[in-house]
C-alpha atoms as a PDB file:
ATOM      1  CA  UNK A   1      51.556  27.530  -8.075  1.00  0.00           C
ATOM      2  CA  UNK A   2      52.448  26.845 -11.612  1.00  0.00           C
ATOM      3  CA  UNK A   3      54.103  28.967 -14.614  1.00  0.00           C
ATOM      4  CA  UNK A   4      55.388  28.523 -17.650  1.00  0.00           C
ATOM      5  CA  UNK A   5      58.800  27.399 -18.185  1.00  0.00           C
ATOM      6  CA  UNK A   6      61.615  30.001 -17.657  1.00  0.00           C
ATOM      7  CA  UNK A   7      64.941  29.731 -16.566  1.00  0.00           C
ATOM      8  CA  UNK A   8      65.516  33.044 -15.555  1.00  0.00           C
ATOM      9  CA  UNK A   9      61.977  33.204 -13.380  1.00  0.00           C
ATOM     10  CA  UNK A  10      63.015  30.168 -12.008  1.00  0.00           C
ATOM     11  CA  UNK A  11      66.454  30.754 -10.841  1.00  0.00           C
ATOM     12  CA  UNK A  12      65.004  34.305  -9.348  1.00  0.00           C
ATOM     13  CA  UNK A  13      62.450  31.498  -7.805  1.00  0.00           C
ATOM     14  CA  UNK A  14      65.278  30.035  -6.320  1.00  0.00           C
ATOM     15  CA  UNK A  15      67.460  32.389  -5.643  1.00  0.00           C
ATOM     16  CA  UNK A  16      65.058  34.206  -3.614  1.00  0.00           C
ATOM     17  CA  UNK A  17      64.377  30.911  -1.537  1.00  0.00           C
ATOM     18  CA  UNK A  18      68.320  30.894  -1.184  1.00  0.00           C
ATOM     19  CA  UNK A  19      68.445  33.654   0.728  1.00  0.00           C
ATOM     20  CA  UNK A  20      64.998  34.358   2.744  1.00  0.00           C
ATOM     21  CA  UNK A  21      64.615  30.665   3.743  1.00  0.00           C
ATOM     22  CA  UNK A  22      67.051  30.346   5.881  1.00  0.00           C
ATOM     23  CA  UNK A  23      65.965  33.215   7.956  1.00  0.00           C
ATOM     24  CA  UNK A  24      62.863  31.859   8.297  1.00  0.00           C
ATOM     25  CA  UNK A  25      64.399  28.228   9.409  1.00  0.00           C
ATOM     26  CA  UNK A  26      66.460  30.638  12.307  1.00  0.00           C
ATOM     27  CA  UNK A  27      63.217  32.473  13.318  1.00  0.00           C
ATOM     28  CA  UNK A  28      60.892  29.273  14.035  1.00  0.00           C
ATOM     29  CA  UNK A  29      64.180  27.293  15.008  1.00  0.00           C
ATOM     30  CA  UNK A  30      62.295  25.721  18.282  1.00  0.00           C
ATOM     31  CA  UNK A  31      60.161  24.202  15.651  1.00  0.00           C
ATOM     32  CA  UNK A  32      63.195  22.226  14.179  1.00  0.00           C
ATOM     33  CA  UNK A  33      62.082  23.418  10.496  1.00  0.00           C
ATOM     34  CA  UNK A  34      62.788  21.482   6.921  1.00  0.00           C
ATOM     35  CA  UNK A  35      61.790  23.449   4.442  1.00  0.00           C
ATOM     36  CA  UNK A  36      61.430  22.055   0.680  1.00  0.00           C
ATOM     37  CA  UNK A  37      61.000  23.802  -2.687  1.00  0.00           C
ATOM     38  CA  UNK A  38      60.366  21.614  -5.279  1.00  0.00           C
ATOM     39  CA  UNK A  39      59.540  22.006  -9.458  1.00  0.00           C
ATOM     40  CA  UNK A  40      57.731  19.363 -10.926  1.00  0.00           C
ATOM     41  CA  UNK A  41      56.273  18.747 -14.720  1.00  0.00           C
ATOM     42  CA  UNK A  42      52.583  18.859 -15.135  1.00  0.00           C
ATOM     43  CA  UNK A  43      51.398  15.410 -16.345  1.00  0.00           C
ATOM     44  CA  UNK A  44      49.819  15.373 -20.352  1.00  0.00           C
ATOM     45  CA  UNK A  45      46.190  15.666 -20.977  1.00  0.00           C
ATOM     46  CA  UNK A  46      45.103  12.065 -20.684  1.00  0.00           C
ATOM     47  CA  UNK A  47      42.658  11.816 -24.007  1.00  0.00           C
ATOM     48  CA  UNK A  48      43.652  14.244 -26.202  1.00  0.00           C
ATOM     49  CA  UNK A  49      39.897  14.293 -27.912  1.00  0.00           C
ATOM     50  CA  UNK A  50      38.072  16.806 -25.317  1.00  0.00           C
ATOM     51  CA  UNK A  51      38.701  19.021 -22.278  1.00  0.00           C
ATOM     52  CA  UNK A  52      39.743  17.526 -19.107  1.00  0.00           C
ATOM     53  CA  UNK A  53      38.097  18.969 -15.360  1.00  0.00           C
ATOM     54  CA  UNK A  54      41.713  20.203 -14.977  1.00  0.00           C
ATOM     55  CA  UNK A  55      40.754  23.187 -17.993  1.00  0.00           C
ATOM     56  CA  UNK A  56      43.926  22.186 -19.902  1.00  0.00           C
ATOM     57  CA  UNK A  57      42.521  22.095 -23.725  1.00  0.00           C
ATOM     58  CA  UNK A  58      42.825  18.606 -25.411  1.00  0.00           C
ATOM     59  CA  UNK A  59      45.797  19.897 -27.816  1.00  0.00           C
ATOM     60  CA  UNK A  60      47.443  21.811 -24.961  1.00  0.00           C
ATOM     61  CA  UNK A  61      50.607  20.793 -23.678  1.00  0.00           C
ATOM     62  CA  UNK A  62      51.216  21.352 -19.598  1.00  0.00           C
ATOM     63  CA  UNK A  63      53.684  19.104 -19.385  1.00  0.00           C
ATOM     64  CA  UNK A  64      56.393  20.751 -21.803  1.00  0.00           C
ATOM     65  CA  UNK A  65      55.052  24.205 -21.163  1.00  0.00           C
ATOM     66  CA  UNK A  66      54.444  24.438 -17.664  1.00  0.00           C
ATOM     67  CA  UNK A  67      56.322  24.150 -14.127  1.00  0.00           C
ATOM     68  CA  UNK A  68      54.524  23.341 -11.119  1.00  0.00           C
ATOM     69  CA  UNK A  69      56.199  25.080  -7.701  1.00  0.00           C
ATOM     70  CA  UNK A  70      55.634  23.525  -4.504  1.00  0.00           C
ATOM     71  CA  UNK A  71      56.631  25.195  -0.808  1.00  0.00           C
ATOM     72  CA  UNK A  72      56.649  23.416   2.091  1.00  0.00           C
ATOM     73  CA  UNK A  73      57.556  23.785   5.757  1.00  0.00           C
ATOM     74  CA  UNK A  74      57.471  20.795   7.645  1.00  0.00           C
ATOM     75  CA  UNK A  75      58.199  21.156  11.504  1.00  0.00           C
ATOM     76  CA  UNK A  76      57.438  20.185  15.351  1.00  0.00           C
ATOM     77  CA  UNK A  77      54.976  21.867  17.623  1.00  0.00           C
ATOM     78  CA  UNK A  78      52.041  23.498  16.710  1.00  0.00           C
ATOM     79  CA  UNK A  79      52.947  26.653  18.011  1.00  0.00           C
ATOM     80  CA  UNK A  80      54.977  27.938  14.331  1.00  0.00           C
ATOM     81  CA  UNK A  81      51.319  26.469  12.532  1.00  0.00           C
ATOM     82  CA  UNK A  82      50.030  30.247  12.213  1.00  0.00           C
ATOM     83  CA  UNK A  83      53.708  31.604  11.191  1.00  0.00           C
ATOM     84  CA  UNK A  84      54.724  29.720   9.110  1.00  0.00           C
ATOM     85  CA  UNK A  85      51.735  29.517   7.280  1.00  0.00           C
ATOM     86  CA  UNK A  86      52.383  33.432   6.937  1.00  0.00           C
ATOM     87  CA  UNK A  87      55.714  32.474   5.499  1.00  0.00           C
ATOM     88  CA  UNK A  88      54.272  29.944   2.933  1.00  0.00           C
ATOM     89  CA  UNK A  89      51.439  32.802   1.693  1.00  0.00           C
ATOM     90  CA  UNK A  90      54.578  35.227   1.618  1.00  0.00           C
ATOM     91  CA  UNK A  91      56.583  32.938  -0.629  1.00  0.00           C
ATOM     92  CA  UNK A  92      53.504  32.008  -2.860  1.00  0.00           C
ATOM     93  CA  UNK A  93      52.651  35.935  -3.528  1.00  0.00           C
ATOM     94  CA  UNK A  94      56.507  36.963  -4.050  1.00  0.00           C
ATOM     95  CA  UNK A  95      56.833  33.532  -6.666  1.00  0.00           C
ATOM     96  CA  UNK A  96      53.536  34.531  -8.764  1.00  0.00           C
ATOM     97  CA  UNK A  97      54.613  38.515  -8.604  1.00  0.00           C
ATOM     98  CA  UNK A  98      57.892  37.319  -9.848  1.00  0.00           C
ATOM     99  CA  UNK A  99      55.651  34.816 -13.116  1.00  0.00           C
ATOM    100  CA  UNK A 100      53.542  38.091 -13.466  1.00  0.00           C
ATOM    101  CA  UNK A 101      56.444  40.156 -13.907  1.00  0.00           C
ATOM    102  CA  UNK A 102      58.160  38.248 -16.717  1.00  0.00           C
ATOM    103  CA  UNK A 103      55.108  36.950 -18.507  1.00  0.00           C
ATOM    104  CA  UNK A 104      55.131  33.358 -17.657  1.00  0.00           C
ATOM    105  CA  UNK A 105      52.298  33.260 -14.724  1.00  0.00           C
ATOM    106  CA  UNK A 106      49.772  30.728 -14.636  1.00  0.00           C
ATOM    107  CA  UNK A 107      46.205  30.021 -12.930  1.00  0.00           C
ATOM    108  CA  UNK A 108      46.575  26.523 -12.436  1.00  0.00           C
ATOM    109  CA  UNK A 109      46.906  25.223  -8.920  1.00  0.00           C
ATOM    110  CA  UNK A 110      47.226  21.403  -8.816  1.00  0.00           C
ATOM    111  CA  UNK A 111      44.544  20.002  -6.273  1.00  0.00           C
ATOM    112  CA  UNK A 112      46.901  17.933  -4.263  1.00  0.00           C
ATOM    113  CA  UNK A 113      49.533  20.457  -3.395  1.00  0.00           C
ATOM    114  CA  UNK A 114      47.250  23.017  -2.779  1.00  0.00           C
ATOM    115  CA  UNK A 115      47.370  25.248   0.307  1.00  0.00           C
ATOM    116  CA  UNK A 116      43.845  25.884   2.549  1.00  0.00           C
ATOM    117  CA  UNK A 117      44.005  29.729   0.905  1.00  0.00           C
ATOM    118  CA  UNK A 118      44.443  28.797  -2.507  1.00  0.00           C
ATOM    119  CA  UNK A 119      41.597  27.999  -4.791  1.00  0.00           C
ATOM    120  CA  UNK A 120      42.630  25.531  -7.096  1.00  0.00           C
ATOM    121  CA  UNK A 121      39.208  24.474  -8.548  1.00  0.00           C
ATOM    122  CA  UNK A 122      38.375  27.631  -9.115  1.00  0.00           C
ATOM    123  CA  UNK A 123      41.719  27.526 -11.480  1.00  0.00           C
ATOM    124  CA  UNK A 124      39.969  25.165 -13.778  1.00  0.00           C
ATOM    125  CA  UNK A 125      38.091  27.400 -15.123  1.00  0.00           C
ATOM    126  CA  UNK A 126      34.608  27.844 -15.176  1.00  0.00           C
ATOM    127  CA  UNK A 127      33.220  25.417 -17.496  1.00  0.00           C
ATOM    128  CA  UNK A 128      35.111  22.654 -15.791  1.00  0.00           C
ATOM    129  CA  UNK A 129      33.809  23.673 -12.639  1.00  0.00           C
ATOM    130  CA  UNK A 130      30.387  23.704 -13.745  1.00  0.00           C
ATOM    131  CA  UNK A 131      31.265  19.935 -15.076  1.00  0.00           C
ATOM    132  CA  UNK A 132      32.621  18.888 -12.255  1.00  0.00           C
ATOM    133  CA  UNK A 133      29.613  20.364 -10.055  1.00  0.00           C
ATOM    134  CA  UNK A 134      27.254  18.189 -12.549  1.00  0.00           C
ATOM    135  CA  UNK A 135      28.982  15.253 -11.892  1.00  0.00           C
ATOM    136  CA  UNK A 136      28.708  15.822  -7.818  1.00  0.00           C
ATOM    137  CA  UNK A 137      24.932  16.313  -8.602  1.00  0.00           C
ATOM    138  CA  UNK A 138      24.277  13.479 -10.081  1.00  0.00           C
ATOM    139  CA  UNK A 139      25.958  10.804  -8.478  1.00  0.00           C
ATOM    140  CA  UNK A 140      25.882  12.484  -4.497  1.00  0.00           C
ATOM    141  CA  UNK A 141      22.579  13.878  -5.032  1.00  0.00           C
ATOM    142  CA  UNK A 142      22.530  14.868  -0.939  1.00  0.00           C
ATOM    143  CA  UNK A 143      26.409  16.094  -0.877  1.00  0.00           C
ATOM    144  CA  UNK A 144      27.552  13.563   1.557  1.00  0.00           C
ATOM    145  CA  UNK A 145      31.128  14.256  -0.030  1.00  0.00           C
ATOM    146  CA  UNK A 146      30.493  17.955   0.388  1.00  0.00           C
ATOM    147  CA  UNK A 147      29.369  18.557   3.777  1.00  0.00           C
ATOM    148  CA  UNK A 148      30.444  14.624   5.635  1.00  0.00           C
ATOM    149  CA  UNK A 149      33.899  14.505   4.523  1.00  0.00           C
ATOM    150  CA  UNK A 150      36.359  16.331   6.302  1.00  0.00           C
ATOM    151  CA  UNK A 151      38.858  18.543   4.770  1.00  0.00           C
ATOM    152  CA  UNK A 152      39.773  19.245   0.980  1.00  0.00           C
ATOM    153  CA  UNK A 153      37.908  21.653  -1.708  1.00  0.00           C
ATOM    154  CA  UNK A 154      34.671  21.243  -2.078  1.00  0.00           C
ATOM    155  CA  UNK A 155      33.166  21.442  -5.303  1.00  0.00           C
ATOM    156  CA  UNK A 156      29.275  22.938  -4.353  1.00  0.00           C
END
């Protein structure tokens, strides 16, 4: 999830992982859980002439303005999958209630941190969608990327 810079939101962020997370590392203990929270910066529009696919405007500034928040659980045994994924949706909805509360929330989702319930392309926005489903037209005319490969968001 991603919102924009605060440090108040962000040490509630963290002070809220303080104290839940290591409850949750106790509950699915036979898993042997590590559990990371991490805030990164949001890498400058490349060109700064047009729109990039990720919706950020050319002038915009994501990586001064925004803070990108990543969960993760890693652990043994696929028996604490279904749990812990519970956790991670629990976290994500508590974070972006906390960004909605103090004005700082944002839509974006970056693509390679994503979780399987999150829709990050649809965070783009619309028109870069549609661009980016023009492109996957075009050049895999049968959706061989779409329907062969497994894994990932799909873009059609």
């Amino acid at each position: 999830m991603s919102f924009r810079v605060n440090p108040a939101v962000t040490n509630l962020m963290y002070a809220y992982w303080k104290d839940h997370t290591p409850k949750v590392c106790e509950t699915y203990a036979y898993a042997k859980v590590t559990a990371e929270l991490s805030l990164q910066s949001i890498p400058p529009p490349m060109n700064g002439s047009h729109a990039n696919s990720l919706g950020f405007a050319p002038d915009s500034t994501p990586h001064k303005d925004l803070a990108m928040l990543q969960v993760v659980f890693l652990f043994e045994g696929a028996e604490a999958t279904e749990g812990l994924q519970t956790e991670l949706k629990d976290y994500i909805k508590i974070f972006e209630a906390m960004a909605e509360k103090n004005g700082v929330a944002h839509n974006f989702v970056y693509l390679n941190y994503a979780a399987a319930f999150q829709d990050p392309l649809g965070a783009y926005g619309a028109e870069q969608l549609k661009g980016l489903r023009d492109v996957a037209r075009k050049y895999d005319p049968r959706g061989m990327f779409q329907k062969q490969v497994i894994g990932g968001f799909k873009i059609v």
